[in-house]
N, C-alpha and C. Protein backbone atom coordinates (compact mmCIF):
# COMPACT_ATOMS: atom_id res chain seq x y z
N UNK A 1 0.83 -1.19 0.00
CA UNK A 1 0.00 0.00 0.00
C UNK A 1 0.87 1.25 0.00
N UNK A 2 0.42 2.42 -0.61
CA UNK A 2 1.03 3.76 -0.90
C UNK A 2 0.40 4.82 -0.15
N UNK A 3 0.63 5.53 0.46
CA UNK A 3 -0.01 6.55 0.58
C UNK A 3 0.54 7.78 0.20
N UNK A 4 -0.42 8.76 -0.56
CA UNK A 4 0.75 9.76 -1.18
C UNK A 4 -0.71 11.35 -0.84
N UNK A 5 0.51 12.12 -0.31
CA UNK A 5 -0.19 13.19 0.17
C UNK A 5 0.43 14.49 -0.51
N UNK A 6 -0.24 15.46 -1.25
CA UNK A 6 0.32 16.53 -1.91
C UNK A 6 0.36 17.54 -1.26
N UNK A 7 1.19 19.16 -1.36
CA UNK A 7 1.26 20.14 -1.10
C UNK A 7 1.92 20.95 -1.82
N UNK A 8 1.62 21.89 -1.87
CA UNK A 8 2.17 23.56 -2.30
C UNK A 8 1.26 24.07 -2.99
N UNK A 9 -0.36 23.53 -3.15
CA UNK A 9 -0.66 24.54 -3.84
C UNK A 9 -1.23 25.37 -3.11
N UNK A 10 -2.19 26.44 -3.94
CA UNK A 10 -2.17 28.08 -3.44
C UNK A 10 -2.91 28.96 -4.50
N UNK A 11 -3.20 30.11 -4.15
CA UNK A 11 -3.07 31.47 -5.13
C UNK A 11 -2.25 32.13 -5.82
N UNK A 12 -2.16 31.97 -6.58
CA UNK A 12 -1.22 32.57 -7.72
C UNK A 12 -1.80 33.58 -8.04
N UNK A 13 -1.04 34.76 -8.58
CA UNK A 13 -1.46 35.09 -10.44
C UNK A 13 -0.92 34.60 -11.74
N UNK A 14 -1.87 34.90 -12.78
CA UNK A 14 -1.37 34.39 -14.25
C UNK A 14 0.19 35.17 -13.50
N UNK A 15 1.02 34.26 -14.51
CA UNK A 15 2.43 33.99 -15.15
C UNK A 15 3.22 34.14 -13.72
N UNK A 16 3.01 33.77 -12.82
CA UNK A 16 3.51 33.11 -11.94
C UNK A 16 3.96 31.71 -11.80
N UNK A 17 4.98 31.04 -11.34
CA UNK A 17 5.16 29.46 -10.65
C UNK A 17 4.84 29.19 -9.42
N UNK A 18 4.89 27.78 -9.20
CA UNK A 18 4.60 27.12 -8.04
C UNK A 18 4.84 25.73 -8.26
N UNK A 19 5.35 25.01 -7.40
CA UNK A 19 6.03 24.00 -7.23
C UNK A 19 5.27 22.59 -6.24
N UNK A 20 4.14 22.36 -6.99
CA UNK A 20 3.78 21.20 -6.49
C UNK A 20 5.10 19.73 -5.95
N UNK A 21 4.52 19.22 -4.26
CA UNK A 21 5.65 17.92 -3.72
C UNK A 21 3.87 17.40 -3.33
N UNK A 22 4.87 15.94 -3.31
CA UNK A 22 3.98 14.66 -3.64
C UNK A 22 4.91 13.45 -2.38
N UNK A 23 4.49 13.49 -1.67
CA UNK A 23 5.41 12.43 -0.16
C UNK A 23 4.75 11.50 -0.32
N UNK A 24 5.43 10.27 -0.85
CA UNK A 24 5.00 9.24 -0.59
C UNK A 24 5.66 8.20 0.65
N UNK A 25 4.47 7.46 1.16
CA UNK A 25 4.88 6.37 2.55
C UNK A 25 5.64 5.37 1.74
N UNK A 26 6.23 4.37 2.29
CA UNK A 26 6.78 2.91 2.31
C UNK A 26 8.07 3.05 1.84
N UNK A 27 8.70 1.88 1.82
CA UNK A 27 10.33 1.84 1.26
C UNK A 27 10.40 1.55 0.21
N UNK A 28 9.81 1.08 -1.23
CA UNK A 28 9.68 0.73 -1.86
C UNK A 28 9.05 1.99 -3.58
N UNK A 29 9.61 3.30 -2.90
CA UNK A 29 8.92 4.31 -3.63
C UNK A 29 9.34 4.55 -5.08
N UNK A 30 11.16 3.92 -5.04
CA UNK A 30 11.42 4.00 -6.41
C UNK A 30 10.79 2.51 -7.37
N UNK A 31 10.31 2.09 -6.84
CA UNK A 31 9.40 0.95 -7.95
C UNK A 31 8.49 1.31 -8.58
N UNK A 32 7.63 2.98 -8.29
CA UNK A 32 6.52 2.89 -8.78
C UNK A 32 6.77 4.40 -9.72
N UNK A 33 5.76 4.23 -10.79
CA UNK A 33 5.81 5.30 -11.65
C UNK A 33 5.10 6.64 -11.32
N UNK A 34 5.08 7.61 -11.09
CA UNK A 34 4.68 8.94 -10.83
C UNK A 34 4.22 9.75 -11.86
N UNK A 35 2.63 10.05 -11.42
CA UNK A 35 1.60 11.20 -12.33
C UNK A 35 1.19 12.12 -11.43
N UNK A 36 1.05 12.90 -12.35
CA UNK A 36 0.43 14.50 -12.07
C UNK A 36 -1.10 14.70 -13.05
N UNK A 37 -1.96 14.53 -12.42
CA UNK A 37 -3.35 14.86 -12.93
C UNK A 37 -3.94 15.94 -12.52
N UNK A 38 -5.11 16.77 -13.12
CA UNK A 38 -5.57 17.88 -12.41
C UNK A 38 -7.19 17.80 -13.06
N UNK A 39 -7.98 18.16 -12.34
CA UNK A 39 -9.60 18.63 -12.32
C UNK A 39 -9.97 19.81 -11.88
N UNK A 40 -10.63 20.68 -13.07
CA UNK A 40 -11.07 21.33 -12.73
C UNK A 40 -13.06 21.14 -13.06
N UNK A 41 -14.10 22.03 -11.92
CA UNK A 41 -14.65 21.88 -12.15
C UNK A 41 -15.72 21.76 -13.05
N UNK A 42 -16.34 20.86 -13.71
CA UNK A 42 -17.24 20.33 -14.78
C UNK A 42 -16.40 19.60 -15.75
N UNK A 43 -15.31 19.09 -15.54
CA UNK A 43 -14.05 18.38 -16.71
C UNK A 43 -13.94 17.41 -15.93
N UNK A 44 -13.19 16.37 -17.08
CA UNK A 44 -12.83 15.32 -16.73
C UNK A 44 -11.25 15.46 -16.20
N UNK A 45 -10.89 14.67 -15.38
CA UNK A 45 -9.55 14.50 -15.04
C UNK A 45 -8.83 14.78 -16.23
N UNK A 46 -7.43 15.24 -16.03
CA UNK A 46 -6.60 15.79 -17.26
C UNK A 46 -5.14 14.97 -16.65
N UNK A 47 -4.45 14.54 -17.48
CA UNK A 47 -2.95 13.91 -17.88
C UNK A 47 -2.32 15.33 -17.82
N UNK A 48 -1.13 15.56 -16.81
CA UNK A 48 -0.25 16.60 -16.93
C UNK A 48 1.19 16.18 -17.22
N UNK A 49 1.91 15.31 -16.18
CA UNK A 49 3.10 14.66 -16.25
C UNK A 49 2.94 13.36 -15.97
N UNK A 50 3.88 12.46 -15.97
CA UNK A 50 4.62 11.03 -15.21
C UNK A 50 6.28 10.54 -15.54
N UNK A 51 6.63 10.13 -14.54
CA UNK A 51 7.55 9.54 -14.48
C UNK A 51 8.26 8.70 -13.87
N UNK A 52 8.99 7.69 -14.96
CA UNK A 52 9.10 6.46 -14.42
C UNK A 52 10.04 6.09 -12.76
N UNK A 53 9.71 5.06 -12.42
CA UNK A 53 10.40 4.66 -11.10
C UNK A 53 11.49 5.57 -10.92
N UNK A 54 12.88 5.23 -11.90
CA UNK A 54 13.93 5.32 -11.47
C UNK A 54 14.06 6.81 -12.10
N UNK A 55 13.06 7.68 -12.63
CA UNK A 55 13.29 9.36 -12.70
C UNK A 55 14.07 9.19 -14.59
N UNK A 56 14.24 8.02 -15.36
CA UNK A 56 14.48 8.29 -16.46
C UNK A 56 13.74 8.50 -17.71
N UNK A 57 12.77 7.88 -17.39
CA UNK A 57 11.17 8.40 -18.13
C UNK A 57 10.48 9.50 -18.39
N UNK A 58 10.16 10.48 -18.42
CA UNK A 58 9.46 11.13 -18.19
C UNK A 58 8.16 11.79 -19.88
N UNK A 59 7.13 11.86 -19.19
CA UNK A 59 6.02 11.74 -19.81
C UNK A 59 4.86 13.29 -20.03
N UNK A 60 4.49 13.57 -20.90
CA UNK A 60 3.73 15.15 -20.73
C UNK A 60 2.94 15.27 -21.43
N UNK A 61 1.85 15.74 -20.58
CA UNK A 61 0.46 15.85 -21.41
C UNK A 61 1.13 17.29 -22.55
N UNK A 62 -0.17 17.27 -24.09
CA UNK A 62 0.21 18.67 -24.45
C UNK A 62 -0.08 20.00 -24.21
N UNK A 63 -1.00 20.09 -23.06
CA UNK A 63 -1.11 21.00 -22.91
C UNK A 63 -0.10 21.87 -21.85
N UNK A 64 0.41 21.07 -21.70
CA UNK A 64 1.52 21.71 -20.37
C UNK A 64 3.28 21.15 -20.06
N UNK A 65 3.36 20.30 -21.61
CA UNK A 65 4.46 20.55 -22.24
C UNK A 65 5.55 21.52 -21.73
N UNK A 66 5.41 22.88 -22.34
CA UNK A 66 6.48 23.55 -22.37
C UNK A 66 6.48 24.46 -21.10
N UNK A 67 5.65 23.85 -19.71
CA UNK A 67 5.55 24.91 -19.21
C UNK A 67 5.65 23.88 -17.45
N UNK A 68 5.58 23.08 -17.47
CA UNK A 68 5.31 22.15 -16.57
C UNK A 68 6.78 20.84 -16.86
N UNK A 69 7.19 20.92 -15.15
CA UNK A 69 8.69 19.70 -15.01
C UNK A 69 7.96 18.67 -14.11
N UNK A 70 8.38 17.54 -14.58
CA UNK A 70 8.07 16.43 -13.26
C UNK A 70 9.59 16.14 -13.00
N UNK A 71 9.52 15.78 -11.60
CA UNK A 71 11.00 14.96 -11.05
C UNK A 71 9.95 14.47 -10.05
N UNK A 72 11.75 13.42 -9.51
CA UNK A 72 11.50 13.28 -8.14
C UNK A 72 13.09 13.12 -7.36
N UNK A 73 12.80 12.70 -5.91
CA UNK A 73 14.26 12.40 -5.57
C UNK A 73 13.65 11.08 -4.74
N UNK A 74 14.24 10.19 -5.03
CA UNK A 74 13.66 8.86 -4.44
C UNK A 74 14.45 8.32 -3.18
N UNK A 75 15.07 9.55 -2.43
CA UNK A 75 15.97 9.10 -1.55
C UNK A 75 15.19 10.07 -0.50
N UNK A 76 13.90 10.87 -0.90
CA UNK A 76 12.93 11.58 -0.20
C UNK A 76 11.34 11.51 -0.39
N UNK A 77 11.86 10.33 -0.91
CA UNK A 77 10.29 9.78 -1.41
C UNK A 77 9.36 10.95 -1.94
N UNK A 78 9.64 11.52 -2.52
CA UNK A 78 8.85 12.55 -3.21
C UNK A 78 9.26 12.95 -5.13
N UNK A 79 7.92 13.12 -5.34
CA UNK A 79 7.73 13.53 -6.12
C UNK A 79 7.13 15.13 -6.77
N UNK A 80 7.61 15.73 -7.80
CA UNK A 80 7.29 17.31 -7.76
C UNK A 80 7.19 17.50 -9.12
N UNK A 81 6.36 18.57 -9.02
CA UNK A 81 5.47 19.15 -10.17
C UNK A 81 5.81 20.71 -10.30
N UNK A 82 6.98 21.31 -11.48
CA UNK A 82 7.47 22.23 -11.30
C UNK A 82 6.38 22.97 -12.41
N UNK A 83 5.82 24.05 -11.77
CA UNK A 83 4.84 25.18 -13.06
C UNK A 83 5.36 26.41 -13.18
N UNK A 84 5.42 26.74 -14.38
CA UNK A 84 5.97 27.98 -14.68
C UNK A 84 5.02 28.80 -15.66
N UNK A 85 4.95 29.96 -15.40
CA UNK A 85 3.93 30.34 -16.62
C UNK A 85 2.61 30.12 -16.24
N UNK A 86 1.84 30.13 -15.04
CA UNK A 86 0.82 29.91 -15.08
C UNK A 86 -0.26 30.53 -15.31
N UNK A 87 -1.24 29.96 -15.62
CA UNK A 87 -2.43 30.56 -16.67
C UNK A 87 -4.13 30.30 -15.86
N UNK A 88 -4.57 31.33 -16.00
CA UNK A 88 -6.24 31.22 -14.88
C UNK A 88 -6.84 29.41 -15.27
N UNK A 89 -6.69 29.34 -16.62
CA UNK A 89 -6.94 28.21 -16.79
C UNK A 89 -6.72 26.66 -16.65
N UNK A 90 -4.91 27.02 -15.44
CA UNK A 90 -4.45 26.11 -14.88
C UNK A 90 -4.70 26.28 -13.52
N UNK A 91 -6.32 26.73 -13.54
CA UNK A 91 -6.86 26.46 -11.86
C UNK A 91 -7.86 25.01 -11.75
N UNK A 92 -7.43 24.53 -10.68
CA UNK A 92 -7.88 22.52 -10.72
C UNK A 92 -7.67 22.44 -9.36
N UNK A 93 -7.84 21.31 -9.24
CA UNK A 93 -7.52 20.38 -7.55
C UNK A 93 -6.34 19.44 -8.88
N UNK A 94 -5.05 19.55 -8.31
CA UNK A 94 -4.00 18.86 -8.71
C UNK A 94 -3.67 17.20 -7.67
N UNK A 95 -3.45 16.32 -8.57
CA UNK A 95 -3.46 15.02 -7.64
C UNK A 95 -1.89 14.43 -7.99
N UNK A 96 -1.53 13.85 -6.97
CA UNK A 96 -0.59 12.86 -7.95
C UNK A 96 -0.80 11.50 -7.37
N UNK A 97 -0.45 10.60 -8.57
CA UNK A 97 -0.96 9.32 -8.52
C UNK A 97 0.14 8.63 -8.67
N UNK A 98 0.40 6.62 -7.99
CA UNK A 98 1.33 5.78 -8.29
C UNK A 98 1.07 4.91 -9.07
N UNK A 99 1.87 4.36 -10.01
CA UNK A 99 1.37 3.10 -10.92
C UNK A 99 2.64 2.02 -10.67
N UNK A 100 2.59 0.91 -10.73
CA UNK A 100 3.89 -0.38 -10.62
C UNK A 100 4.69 0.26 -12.12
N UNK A 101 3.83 0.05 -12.91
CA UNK A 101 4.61 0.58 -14.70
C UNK A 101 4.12 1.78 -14.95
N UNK A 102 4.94 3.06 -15.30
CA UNK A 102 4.59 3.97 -15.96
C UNK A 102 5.82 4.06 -17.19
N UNK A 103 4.64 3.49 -18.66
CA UNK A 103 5.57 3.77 -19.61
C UNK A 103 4.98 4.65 -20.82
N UNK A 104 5.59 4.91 -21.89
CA UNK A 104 4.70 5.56 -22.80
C UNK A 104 3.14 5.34 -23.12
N UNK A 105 2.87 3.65 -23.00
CA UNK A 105 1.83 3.78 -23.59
C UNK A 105 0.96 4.22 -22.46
N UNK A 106 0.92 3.74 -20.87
CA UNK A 106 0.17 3.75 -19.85
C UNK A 106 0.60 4.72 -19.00
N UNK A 107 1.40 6.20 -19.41
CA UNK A 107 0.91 6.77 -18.44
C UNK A 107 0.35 8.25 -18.53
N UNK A 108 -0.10 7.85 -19.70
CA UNK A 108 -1.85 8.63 -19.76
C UNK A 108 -2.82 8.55 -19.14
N UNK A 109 -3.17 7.29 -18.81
CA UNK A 109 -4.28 6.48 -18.11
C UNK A 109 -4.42 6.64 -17.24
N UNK A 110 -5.56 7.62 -17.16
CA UNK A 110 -5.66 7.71 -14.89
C UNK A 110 -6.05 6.23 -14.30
N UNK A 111 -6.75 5.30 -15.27
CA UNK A 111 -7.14 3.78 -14.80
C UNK A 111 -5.94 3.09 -14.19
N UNK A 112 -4.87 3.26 -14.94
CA UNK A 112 -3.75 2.56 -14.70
C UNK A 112 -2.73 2.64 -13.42
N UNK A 113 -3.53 3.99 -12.76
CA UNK A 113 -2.75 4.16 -11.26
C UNK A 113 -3.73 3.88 -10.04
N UNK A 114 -2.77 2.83 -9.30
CA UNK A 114 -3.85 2.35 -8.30
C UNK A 114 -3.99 3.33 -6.95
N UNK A 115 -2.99 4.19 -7.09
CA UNK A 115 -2.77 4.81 -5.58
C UNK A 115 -2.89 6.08 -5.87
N UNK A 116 -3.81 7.43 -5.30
CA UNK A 116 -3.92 9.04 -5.12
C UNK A 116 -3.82 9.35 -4.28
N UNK A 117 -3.55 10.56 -4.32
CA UNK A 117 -3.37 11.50 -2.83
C UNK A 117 -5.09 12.18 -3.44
N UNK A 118 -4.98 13.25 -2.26
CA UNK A 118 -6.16 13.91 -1.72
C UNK A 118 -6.14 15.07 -2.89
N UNK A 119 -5.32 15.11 -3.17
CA UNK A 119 -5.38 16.39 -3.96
C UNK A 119 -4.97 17.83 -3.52
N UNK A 120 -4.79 19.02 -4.04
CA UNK A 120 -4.54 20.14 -3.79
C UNK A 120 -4.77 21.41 -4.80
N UNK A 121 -5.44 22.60 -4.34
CA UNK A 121 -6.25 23.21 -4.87
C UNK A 121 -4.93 24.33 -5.45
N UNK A 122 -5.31 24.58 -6.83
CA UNK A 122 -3.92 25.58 -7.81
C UNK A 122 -5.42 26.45 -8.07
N UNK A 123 -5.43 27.83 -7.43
CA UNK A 123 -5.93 28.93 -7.98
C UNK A 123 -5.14 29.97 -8.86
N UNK A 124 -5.19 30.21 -10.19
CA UNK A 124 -4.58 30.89 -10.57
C UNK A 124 -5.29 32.28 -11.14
N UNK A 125 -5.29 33.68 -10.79
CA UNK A 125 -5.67 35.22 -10.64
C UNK A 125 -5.55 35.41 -12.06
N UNK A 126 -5.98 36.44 -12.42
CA UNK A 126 -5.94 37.08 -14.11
C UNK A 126 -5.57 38.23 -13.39
């Protein structure tokens, strides 16, 4: 079992950053693959980042491509969601999720991750 709890988000304004962390429990944290999803209200869950176990993978939705980093450091069991450039329209409850495999084809798939955190609310100002 995983338990993964997020923090940093907040109020922003447009074209501001903020630096979503993602703590995950157990010893076993570099085995699993790491996503970044976000909802905002009346949408469906959205694909932002993932990346694989060992941090050599890494995966990006297109809308947040050129503007959005995933890492992690697996010697702090965490995982992070670097935003730059942010936009009113990157206001959501941000989650991050664990999967055993995160590879190209599966880690799009919010199905494919068995473990979420609670989430955390990204307001972003015009």
């Amino acid at each position: 079992q995983v338990q993964l709890v997020e923090s940093g988000g907040g109020l922003v304004q447009a074209g501001d950053s903020l630096r979503l962390s993602c703590a995950a429990s157990g010893r076993t944290f570099n085995r699993y693959g790491m996503g970044w999803f976000r909802q905002a209200p009346g949408k469906e869950r959205e694909f932002l980042a993932a990346i694989s176990g060992s941090g050599l993978g890494t995966y990006y939705g297109i809308s947040v491509k050129d503007r959005f980093t995933i890492s992690r450091d697996n010697a702090k069991n965490t995982v992070y969601l670097q935003m730059n450039s942010l936009k009113p329209e990157d206001t959501a409850v941000y989650y991050c999720a664990g999967s055993i495999i995160v590879d190209a084809i599966r880690a799009y798939d919010s199905t494919h991750y068995a473990y979420w955190g609670q989430g955390t609310q990204v307001t972003v100002s015009s």
